[in-house]
C-alpha atoms as a PDB file:
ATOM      1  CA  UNK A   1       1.722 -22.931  73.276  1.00  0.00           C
ATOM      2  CA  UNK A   2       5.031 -21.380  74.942  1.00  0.00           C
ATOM      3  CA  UNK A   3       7.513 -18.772  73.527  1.00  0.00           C
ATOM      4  CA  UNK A   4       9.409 -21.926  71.588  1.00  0.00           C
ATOM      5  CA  UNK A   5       6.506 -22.450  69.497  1.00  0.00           C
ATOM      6  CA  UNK A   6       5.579 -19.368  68.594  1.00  0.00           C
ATOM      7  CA  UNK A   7       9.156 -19.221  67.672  1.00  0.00           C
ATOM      8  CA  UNK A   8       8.670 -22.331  65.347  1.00  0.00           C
ATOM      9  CA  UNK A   9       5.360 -21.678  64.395  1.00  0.00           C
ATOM     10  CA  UNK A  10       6.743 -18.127  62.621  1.00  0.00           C
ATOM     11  CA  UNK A  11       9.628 -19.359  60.848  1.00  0.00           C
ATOM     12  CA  UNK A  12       7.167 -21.791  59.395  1.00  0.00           C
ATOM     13  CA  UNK A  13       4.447 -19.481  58.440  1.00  0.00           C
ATOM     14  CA  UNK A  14       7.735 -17.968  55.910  1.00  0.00           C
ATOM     15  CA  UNK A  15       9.445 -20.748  55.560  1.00  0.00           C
ATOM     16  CA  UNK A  16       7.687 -23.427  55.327  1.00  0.00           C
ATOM     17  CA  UNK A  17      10.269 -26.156  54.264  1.00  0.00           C
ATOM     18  CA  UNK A  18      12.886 -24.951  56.193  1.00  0.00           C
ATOM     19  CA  UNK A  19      15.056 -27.683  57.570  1.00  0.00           C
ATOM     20  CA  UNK A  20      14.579 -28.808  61.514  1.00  0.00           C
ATOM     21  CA  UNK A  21      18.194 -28.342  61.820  1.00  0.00           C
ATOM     22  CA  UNK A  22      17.742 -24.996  60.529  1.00  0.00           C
ATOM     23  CA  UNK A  23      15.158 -23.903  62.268  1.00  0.00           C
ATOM     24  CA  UNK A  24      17.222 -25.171  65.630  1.00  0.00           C
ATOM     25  CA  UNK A  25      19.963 -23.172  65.451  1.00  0.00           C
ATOM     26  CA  UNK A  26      17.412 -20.148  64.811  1.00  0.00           C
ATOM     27  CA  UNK A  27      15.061 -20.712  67.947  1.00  0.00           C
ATOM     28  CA  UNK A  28      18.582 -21.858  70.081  1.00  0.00           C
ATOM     29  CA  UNK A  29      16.879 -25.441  70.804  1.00  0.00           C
ATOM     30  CA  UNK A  30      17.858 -28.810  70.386  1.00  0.00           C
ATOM     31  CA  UNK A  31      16.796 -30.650  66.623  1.00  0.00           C
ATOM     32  CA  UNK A  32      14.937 -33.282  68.635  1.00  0.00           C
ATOM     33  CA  UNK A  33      13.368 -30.651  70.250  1.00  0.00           C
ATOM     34  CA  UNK A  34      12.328 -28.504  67.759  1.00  0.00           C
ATOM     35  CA  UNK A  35      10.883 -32.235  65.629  1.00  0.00           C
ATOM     36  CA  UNK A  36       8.514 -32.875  68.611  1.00  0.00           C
ATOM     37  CA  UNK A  37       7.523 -29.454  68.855  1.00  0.00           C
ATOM     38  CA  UNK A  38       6.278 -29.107  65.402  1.00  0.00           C
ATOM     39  CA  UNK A  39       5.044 -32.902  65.202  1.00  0.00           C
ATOM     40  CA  UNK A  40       2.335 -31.733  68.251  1.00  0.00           C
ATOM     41  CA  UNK A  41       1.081 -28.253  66.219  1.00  0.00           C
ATOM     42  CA  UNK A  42       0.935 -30.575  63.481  1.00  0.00           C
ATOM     43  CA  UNK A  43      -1.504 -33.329  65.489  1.00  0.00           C
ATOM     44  CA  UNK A  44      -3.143 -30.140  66.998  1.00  0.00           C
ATOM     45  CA  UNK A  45      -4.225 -28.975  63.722  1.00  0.00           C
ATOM     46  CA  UNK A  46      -2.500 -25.447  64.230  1.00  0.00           C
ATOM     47  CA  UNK A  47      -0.320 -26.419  60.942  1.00  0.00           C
ATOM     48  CA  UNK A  48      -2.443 -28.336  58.497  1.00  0.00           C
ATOM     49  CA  UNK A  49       0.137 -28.671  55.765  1.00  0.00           C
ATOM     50  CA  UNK A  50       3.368 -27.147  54.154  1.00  0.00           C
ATOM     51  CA  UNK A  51       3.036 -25.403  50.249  1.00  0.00           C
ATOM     52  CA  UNK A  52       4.843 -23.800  47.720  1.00  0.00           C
ATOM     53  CA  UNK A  53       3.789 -20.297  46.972  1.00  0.00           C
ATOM     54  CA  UNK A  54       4.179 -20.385  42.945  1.00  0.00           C
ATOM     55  CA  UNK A  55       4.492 -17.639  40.114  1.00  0.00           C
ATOM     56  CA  UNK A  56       1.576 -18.873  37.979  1.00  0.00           C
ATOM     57  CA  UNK A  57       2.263 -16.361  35.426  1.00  0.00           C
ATOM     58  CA  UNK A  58       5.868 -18.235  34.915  1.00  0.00           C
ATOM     59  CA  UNK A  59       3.706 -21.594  34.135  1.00  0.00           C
ATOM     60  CA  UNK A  60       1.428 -19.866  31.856  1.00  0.00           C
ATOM     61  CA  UNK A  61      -1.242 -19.353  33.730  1.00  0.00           C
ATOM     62  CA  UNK A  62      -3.536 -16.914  34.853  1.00  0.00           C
ATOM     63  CA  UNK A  63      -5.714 -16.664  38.018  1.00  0.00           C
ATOM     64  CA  UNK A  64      -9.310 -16.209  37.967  1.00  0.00           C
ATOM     65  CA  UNK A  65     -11.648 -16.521  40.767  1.00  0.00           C
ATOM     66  CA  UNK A  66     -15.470 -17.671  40.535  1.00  0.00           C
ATOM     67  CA  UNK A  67     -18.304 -17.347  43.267  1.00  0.00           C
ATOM     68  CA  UNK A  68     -20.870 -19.499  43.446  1.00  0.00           C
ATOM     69  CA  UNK A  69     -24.181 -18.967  45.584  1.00  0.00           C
ATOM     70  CA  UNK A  70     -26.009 -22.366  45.447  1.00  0.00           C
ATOM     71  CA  UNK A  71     -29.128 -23.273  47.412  1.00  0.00           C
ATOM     72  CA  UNK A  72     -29.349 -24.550  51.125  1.00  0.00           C
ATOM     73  CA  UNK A  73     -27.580 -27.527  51.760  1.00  0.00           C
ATOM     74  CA  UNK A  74     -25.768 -29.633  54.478  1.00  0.00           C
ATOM     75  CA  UNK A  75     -22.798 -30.586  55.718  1.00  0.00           C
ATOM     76  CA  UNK A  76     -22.749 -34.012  53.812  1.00  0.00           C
ATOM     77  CA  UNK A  77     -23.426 -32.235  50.793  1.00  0.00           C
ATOM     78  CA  UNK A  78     -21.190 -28.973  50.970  1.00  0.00           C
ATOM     79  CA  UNK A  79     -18.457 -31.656  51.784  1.00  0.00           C
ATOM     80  CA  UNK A  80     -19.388 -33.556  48.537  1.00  0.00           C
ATOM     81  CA  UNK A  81     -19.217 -30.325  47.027  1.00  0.00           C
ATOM     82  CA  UNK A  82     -15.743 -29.406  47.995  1.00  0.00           C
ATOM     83  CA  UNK A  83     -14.284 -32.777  46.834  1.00  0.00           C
ATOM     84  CA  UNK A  84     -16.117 -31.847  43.798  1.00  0.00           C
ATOM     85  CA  UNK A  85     -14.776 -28.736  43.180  1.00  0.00           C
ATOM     86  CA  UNK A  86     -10.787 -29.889  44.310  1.00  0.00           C
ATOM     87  CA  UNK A  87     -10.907 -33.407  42.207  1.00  0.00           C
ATOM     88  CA  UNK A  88     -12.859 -32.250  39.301  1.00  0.00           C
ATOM     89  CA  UNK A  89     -12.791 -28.643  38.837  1.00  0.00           C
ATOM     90  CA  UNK A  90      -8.952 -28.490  39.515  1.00  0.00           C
ATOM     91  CA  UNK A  91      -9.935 -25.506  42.118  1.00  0.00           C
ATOM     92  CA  UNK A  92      -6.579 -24.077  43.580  1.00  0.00           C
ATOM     93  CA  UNK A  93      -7.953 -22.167  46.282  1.00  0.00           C
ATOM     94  CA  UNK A  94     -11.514 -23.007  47.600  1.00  0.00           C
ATOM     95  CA  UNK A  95     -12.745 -21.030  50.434  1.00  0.00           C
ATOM     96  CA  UNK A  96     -16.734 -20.820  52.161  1.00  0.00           C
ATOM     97  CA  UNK A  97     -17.873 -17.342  52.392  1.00  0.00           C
ATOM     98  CA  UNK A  98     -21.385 -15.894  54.914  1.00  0.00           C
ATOM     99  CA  UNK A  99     -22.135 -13.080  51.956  1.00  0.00           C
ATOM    100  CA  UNK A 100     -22.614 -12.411  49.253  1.00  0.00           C
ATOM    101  CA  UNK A 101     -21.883 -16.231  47.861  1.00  0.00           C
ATOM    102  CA  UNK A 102     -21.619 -19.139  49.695  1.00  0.00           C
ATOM    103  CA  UNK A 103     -18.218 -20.730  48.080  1.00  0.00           C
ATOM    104  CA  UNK A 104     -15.162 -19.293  46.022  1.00  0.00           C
ATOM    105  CA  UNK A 105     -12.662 -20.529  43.912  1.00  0.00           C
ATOM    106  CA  UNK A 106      -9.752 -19.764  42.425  1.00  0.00           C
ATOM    107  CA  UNK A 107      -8.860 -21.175  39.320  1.00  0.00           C
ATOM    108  CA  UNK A 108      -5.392 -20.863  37.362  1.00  0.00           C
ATOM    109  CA  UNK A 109      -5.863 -21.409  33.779  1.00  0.00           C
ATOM    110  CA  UNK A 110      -4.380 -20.906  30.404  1.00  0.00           C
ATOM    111  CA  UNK A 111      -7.323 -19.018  28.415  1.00  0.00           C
ATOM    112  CA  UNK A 112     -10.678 -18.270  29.492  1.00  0.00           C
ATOM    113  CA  UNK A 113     -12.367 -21.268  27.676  1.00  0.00           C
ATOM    114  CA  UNK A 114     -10.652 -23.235  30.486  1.00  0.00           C
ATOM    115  CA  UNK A 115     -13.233 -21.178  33.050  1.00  0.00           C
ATOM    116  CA  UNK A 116     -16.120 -21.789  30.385  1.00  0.00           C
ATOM    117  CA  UNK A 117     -15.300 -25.930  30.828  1.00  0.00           C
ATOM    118  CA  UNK A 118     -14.837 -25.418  34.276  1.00  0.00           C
ATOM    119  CA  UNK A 119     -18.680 -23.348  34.403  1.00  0.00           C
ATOM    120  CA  UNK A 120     -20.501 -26.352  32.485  1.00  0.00           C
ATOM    121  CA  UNK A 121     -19.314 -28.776  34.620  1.00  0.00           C
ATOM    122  CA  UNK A 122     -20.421 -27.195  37.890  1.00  0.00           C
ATOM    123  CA  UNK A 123     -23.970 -26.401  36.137  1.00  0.00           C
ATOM    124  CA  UNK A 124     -24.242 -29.699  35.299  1.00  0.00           C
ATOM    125  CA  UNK A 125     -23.105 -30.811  39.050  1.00  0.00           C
ATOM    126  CA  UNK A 126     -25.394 -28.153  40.965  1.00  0.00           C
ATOM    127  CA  UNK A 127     -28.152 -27.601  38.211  1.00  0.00           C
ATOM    128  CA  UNK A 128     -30.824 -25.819  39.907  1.00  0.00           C
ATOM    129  CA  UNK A 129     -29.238 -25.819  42.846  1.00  0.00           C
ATOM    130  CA  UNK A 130     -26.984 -23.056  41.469  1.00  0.00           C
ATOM    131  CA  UNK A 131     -28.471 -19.555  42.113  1.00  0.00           C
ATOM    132  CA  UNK A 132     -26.027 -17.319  40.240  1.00  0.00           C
ATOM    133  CA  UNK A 133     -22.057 -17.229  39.801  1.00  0.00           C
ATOM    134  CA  UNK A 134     -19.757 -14.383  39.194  1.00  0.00           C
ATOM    135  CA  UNK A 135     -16.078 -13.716  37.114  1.00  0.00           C
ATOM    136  CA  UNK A 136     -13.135 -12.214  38.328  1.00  0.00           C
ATOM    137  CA  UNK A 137      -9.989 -11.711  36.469  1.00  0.00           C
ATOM    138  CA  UNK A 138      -6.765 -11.349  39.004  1.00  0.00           C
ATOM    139  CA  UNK A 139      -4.220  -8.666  37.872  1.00  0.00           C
ATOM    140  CA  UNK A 140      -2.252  -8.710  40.451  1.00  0.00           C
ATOM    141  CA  UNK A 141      -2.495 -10.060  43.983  1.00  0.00           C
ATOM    142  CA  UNK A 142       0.027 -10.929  47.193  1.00  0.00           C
ATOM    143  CA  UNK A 143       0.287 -12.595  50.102  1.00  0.00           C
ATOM    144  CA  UNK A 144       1.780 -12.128  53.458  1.00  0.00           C
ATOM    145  CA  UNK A 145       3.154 -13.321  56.674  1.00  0.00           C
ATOM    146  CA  UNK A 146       0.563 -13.819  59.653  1.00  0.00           C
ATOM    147  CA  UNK A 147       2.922 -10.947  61.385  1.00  0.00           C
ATOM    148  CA  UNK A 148      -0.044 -10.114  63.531  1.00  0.00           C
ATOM    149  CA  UNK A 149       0.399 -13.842  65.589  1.00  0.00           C
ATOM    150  CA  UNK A 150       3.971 -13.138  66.280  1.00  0.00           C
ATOM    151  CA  UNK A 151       4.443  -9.103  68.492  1.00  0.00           C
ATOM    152  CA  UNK A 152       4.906  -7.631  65.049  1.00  0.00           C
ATOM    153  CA  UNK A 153       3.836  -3.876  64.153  1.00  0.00           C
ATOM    154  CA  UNK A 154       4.058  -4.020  60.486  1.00  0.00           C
ATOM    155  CA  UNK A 155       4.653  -6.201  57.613  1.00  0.00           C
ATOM    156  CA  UNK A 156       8.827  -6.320  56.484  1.00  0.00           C
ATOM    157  CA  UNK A 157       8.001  -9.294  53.769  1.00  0.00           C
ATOM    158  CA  UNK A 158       5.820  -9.699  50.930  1.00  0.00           C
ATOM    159  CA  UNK A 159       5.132 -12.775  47.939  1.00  0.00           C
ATOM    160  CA  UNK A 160       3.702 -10.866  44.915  1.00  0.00           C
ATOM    161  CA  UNK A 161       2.503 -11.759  41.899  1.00  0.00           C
ATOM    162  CA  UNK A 162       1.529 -10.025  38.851  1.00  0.00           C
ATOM    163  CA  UNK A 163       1.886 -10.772  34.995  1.00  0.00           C
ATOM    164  CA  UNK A 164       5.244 -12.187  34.218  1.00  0.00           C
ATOM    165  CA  UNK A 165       6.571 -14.235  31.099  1.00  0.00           C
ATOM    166  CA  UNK A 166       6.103 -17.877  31.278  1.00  0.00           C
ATOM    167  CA  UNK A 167       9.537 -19.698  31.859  1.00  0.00           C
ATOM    168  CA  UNK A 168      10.006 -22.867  30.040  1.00  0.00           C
ATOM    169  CA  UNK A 169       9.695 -26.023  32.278  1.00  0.00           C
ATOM    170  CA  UNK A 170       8.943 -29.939  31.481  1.00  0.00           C
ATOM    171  CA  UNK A 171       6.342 -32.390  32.850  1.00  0.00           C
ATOM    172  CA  UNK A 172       8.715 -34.030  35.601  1.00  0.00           C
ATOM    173  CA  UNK A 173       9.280 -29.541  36.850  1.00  0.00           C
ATOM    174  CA  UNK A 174       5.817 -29.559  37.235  1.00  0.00           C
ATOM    175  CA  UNK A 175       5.169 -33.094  39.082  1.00  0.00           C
ATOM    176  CA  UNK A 176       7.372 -32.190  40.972  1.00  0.00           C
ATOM    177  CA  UNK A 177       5.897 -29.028  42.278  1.00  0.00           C
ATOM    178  CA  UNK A 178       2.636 -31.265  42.267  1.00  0.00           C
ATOM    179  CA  UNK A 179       4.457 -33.197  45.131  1.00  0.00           C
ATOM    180  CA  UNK A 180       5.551 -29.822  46.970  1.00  0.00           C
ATOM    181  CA  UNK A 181       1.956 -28.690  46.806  1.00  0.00           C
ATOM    182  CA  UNK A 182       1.007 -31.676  48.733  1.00  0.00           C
ATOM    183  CA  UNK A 183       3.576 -31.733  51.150  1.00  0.00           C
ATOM    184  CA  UNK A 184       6.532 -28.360  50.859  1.00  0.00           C
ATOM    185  CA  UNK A 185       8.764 -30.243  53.692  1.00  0.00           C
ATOM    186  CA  UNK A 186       9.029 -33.557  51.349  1.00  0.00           C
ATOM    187  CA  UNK A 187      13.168 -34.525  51.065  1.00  0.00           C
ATOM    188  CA  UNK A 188      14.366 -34.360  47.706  1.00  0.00           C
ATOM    189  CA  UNK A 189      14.563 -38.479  48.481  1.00  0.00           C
ATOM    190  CA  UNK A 190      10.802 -38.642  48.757  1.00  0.00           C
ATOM    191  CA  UNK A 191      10.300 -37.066  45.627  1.00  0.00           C
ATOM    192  CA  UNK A 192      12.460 -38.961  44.116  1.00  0.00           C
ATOM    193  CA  UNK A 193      11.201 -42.421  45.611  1.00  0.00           C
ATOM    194  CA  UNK A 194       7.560 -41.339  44.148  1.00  0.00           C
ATOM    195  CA  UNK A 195       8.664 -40.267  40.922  1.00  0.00           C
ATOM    196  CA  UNK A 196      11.211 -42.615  39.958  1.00  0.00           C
ATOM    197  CA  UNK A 197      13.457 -39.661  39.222  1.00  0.00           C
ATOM    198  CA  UNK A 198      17.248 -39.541  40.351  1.00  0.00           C
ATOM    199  CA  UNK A 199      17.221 -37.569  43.584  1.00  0.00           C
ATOM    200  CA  UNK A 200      20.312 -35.294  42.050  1.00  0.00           C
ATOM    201  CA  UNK A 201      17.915 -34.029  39.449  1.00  0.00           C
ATOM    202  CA  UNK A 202      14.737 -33.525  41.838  1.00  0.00           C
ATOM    203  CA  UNK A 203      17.174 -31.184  43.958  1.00  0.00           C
ATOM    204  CA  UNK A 204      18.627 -29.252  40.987  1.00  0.00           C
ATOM    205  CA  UNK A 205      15.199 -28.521  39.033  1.00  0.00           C
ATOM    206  CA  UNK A 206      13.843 -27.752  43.113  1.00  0.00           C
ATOM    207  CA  UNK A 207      16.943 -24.923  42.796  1.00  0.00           C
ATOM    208  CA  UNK A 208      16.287 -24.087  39.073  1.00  0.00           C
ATOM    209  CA  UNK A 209      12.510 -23.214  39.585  1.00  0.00           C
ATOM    210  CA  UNK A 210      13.753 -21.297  43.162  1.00  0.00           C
ATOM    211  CA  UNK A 211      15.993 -19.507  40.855  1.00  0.00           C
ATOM    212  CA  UNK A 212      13.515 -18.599  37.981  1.00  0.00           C
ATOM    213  CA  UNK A 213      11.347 -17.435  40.634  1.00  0.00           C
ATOM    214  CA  UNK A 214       8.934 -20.366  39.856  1.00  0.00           C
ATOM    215  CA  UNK A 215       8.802 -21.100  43.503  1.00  0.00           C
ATOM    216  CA  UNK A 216       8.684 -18.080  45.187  1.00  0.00           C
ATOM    217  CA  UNK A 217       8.500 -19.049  48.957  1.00  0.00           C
ATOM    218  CA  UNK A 218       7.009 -21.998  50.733  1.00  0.00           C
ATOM    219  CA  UNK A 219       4.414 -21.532  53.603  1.00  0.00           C
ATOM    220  CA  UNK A 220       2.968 -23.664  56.420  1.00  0.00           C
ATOM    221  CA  UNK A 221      -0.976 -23.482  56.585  1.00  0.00           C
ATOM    222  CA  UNK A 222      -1.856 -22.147  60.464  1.00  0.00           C
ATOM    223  CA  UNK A 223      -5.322 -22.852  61.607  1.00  0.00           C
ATOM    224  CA  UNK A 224      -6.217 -19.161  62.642  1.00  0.00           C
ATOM    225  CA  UNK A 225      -9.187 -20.356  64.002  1.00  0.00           C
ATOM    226  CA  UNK A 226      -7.799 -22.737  66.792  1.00  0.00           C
ATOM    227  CA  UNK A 227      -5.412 -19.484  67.474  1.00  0.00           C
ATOM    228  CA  UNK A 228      -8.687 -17.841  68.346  1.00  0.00           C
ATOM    229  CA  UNK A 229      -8.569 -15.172  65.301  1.00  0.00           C
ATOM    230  CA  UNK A 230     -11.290 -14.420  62.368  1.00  0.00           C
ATOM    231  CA  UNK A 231     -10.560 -14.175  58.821  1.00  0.00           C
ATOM    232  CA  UNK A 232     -12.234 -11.323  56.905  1.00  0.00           C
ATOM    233  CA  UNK A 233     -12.334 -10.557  53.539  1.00  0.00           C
ATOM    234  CA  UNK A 234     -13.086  -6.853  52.228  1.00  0.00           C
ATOM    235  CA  UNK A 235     -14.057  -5.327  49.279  1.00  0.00           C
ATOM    236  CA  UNK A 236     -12.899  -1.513  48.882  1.00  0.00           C
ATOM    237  CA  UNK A 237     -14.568   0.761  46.523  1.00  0.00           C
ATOM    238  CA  UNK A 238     -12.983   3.927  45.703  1.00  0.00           C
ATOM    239  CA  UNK A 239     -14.435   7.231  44.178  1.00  0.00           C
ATOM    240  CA  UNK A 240     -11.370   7.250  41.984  1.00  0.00           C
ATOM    241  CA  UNK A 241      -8.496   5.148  42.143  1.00  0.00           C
ATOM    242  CA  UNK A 242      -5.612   7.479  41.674  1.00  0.00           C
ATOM    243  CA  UNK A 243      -4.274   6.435  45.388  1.00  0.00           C
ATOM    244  CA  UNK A 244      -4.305   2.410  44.515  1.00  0.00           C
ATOM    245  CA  UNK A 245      -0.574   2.323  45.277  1.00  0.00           C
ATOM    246  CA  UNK A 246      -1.045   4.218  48.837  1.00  0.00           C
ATOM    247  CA  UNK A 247      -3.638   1.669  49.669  1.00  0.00           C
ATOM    248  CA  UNK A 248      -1.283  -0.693  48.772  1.00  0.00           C
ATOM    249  CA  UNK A 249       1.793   0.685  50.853  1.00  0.00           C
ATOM    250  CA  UNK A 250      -1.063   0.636  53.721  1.00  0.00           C
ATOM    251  CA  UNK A 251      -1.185  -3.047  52.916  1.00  0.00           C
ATOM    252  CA  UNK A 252       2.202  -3.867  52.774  1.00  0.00           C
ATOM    253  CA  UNK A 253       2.517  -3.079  56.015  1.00  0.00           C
ATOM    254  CA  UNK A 254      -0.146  -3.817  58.180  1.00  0.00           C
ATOM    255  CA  UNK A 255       0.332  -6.626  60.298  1.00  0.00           C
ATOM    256  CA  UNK A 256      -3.595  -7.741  60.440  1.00  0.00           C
ATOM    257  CA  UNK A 257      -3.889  -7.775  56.211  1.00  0.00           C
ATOM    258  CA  UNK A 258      -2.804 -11.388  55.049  1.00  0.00           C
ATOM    259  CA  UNK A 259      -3.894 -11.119  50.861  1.00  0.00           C
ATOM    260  CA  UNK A 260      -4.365  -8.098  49.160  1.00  0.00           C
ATOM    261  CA  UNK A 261      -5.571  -7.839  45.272  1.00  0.00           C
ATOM    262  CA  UNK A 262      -6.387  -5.634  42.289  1.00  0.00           C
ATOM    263  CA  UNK A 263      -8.922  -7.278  39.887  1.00  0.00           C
ATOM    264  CA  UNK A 264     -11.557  -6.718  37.227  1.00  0.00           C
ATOM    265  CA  UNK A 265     -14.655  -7.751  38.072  1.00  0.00           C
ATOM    266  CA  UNK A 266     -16.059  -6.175  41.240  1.00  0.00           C
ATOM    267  CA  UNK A 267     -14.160  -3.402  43.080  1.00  0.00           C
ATOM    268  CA  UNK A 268     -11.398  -1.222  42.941  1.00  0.00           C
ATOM    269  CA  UNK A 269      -9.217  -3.696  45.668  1.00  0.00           C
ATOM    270  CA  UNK A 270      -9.678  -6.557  47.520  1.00  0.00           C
ATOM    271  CA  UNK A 271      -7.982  -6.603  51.181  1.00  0.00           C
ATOM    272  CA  UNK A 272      -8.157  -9.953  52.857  1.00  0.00           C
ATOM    273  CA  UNK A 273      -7.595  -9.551  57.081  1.00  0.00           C
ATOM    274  CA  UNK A 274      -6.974 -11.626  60.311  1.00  0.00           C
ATOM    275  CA  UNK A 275      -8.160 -10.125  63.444  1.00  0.00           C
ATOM    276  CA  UNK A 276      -9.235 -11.458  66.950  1.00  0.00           C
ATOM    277  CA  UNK A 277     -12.801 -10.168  66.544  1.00  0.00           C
ATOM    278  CA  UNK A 278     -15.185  -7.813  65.364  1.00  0.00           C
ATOM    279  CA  UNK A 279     -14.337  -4.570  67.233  1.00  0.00           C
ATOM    280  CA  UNK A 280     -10.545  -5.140  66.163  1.00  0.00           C
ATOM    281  CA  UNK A 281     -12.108  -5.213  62.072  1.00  0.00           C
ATOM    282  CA  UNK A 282     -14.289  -2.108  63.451  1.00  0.00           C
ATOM    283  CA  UNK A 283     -11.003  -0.452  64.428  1.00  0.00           C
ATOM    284  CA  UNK A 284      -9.282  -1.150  61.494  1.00  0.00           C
ATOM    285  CA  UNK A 285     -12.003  -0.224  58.893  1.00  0.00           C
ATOM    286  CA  UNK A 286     -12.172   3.400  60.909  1.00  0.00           C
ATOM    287  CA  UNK A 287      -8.730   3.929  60.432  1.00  0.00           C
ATOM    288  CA  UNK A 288      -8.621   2.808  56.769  1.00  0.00           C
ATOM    289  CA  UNK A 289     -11.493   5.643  56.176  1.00  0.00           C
ATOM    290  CA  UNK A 290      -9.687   7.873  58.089  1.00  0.00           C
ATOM    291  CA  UNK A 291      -6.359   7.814  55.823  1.00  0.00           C
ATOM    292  CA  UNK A 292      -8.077   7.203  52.741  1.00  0.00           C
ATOM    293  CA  UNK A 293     -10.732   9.671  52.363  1.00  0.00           C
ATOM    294  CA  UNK A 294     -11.620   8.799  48.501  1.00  0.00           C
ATOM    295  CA  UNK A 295     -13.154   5.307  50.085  1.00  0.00           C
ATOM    296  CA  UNK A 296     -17.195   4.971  48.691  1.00  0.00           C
ATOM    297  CA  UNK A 297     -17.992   1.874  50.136  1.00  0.00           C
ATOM    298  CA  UNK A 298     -16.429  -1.149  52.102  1.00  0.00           C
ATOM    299  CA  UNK A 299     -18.068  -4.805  51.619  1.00  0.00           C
ATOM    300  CA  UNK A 300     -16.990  -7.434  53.933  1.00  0.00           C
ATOM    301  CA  UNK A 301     -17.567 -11.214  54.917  1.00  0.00           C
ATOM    302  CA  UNK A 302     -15.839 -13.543  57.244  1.00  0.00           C
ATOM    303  CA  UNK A 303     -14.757 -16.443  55.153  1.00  0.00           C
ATOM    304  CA  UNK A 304     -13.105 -20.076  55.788  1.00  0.00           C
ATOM    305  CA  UNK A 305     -10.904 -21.764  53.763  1.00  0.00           C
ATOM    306  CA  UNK A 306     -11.140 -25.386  52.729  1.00  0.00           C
ATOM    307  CA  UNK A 307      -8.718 -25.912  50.366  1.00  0.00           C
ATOM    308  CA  UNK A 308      -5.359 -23.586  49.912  1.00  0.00           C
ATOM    309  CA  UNK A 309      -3.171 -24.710  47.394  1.00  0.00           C
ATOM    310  CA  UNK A 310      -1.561 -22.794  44.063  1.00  0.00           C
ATOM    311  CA  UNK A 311      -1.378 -25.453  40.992  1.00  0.00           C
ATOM    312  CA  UNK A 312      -4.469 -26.093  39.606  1.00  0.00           C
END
């Protein structure tokens, strides 16, 4: 990769369905230029797809996460698995975890007897297989830029999400964002095609949600991986948690953290982290002591996701 890709690569990271022509003008290169350049991270697997980042809350639903720590199995199987959990269990995020689980999900639903359906279906899939699970209830939780890939110092944007009134919206609003979250750089005329809906009205309900705040951003998925960097996810427990909003200023800008969250269920605050390896985590887990002396205990895991998307 050159300077003109990393140039690409970070507008999509933010900006995921920005237009090529767009993006030309902003990196100073030629349209046709720019196309080829992001078709080849595209075949290289650094992107692996385009999404909508949504505000659930505004759809009526609420995001809950559940781990799972099943028995020993392999790769034919945890791939079954997956499918599973994506085609069946609706998961929005999935993601394999080295401790204390093996797999987690995220789940957006409407009341928690939508997690109870969700729980008897897996215990019927795994059976024994299924060691133990654990609930978490998200109160609040946001993502950011991969700022660390691209010679920044801090963090100057943010997506959050926390409990919000649900917006009304009708069944061809949400098929459409059902096309988004398979594809965010889909034309308006692509939707359209697939949906039999005039392409007029997929572009003004696209604006309406963007206006609501339905759709609050759209992303590109990077491989972090093939960029030669480890995601880590920690858990932070606090002796009290007067200071919550100082860890989260800490977050905000930080150029390593990627997700940070507040949730009932486990700890005080969940950071999630990108870093090139082990003594970079070290480095930043000393200095997140050293600011924030009220810090008991910090859990972490390296984890890998295998499924990143936000409607259920």
């Amino acid at each position: 990769m050159d300077r003109l890709d990393w140039k690409i690569l970070q507008i999509l990271d933010w900006s995921g369905r920005e237009p090529i022509t767009q993006i030309a003008k902003k990196v100073k290169s030629n349209k046709d230029v720019v196309a080829y350049r992001i078709k080849r991270l595209e075949e290289q697997g650094i992107v692996k797809r385009y999404f909508p980042v949504l505000n659930m809350h505004k759809l009526g639903y609420h995001t809950t996460r559940l781990y799972l720590d099943i028995e020993e199995m392999n790769s034919k199987e945890e791939q079954d698995l997956v499918t599973f959990l994506d085609k069946e269990i609706g998961a929005g995020l999935i993601f394999r975890m080295d401790y204390p689980y093996r797999y987690g999900i995220l789940l957006w639903v409407k009341s928690i007897y939508d997690v109870e359906s969700a729980l008897i279906k897996i215990k019927q899939k795994l059976g024994r297989n299924l060691v133990k699970y654990h609930h978490t209830v998200f109160c609040k939780f946001s993502v950011y830029p991969k700022d660390y890939l691209f010679g920044k110092d801090y963090h100057t944007n943010s997506f959050d999400q926390k409990p919000d009134d649900e917006i009304n919206h009708d069944v061809s609003d949400f098929l459409i964002l059902k096309q988004l979250s398979e594809n965010a750089r889909l034309s308006t005329t692509q939707i359209a095609k697939e949906l039999t809906i005039p392409q007029t009205t997929v572009s003004a309900k696209i604006k309406n949600m963007e206006k609501k705040g339905i759709i609050i951003g759209y992303r590109a998925e990077i491989d972090y991986l093939k960029l030669g960097y480890m995601n880590y996810f920690l858990e932070i427990y606090l002796d009290d948690n007067h200071n919550l909003s100082e860890i989260e200023g800490w977050a905000n800008t930080n150029k390593n953290v990627v997700w940070l969250q507040r949730i009932i269920g486990t700890c005080d605050i969940e950071v999630e982290v990108e870093v090139k390896d082990r003594i970079e985590l070290e480095n930043l887990l000393d200095k997140l002591r050293t600011r924030f002396k009220n810090i008991r205990k910090i859990v972490f895991w390296s984890q890998e996701y295998k499924k990143l998307t936000f409607l259920p």
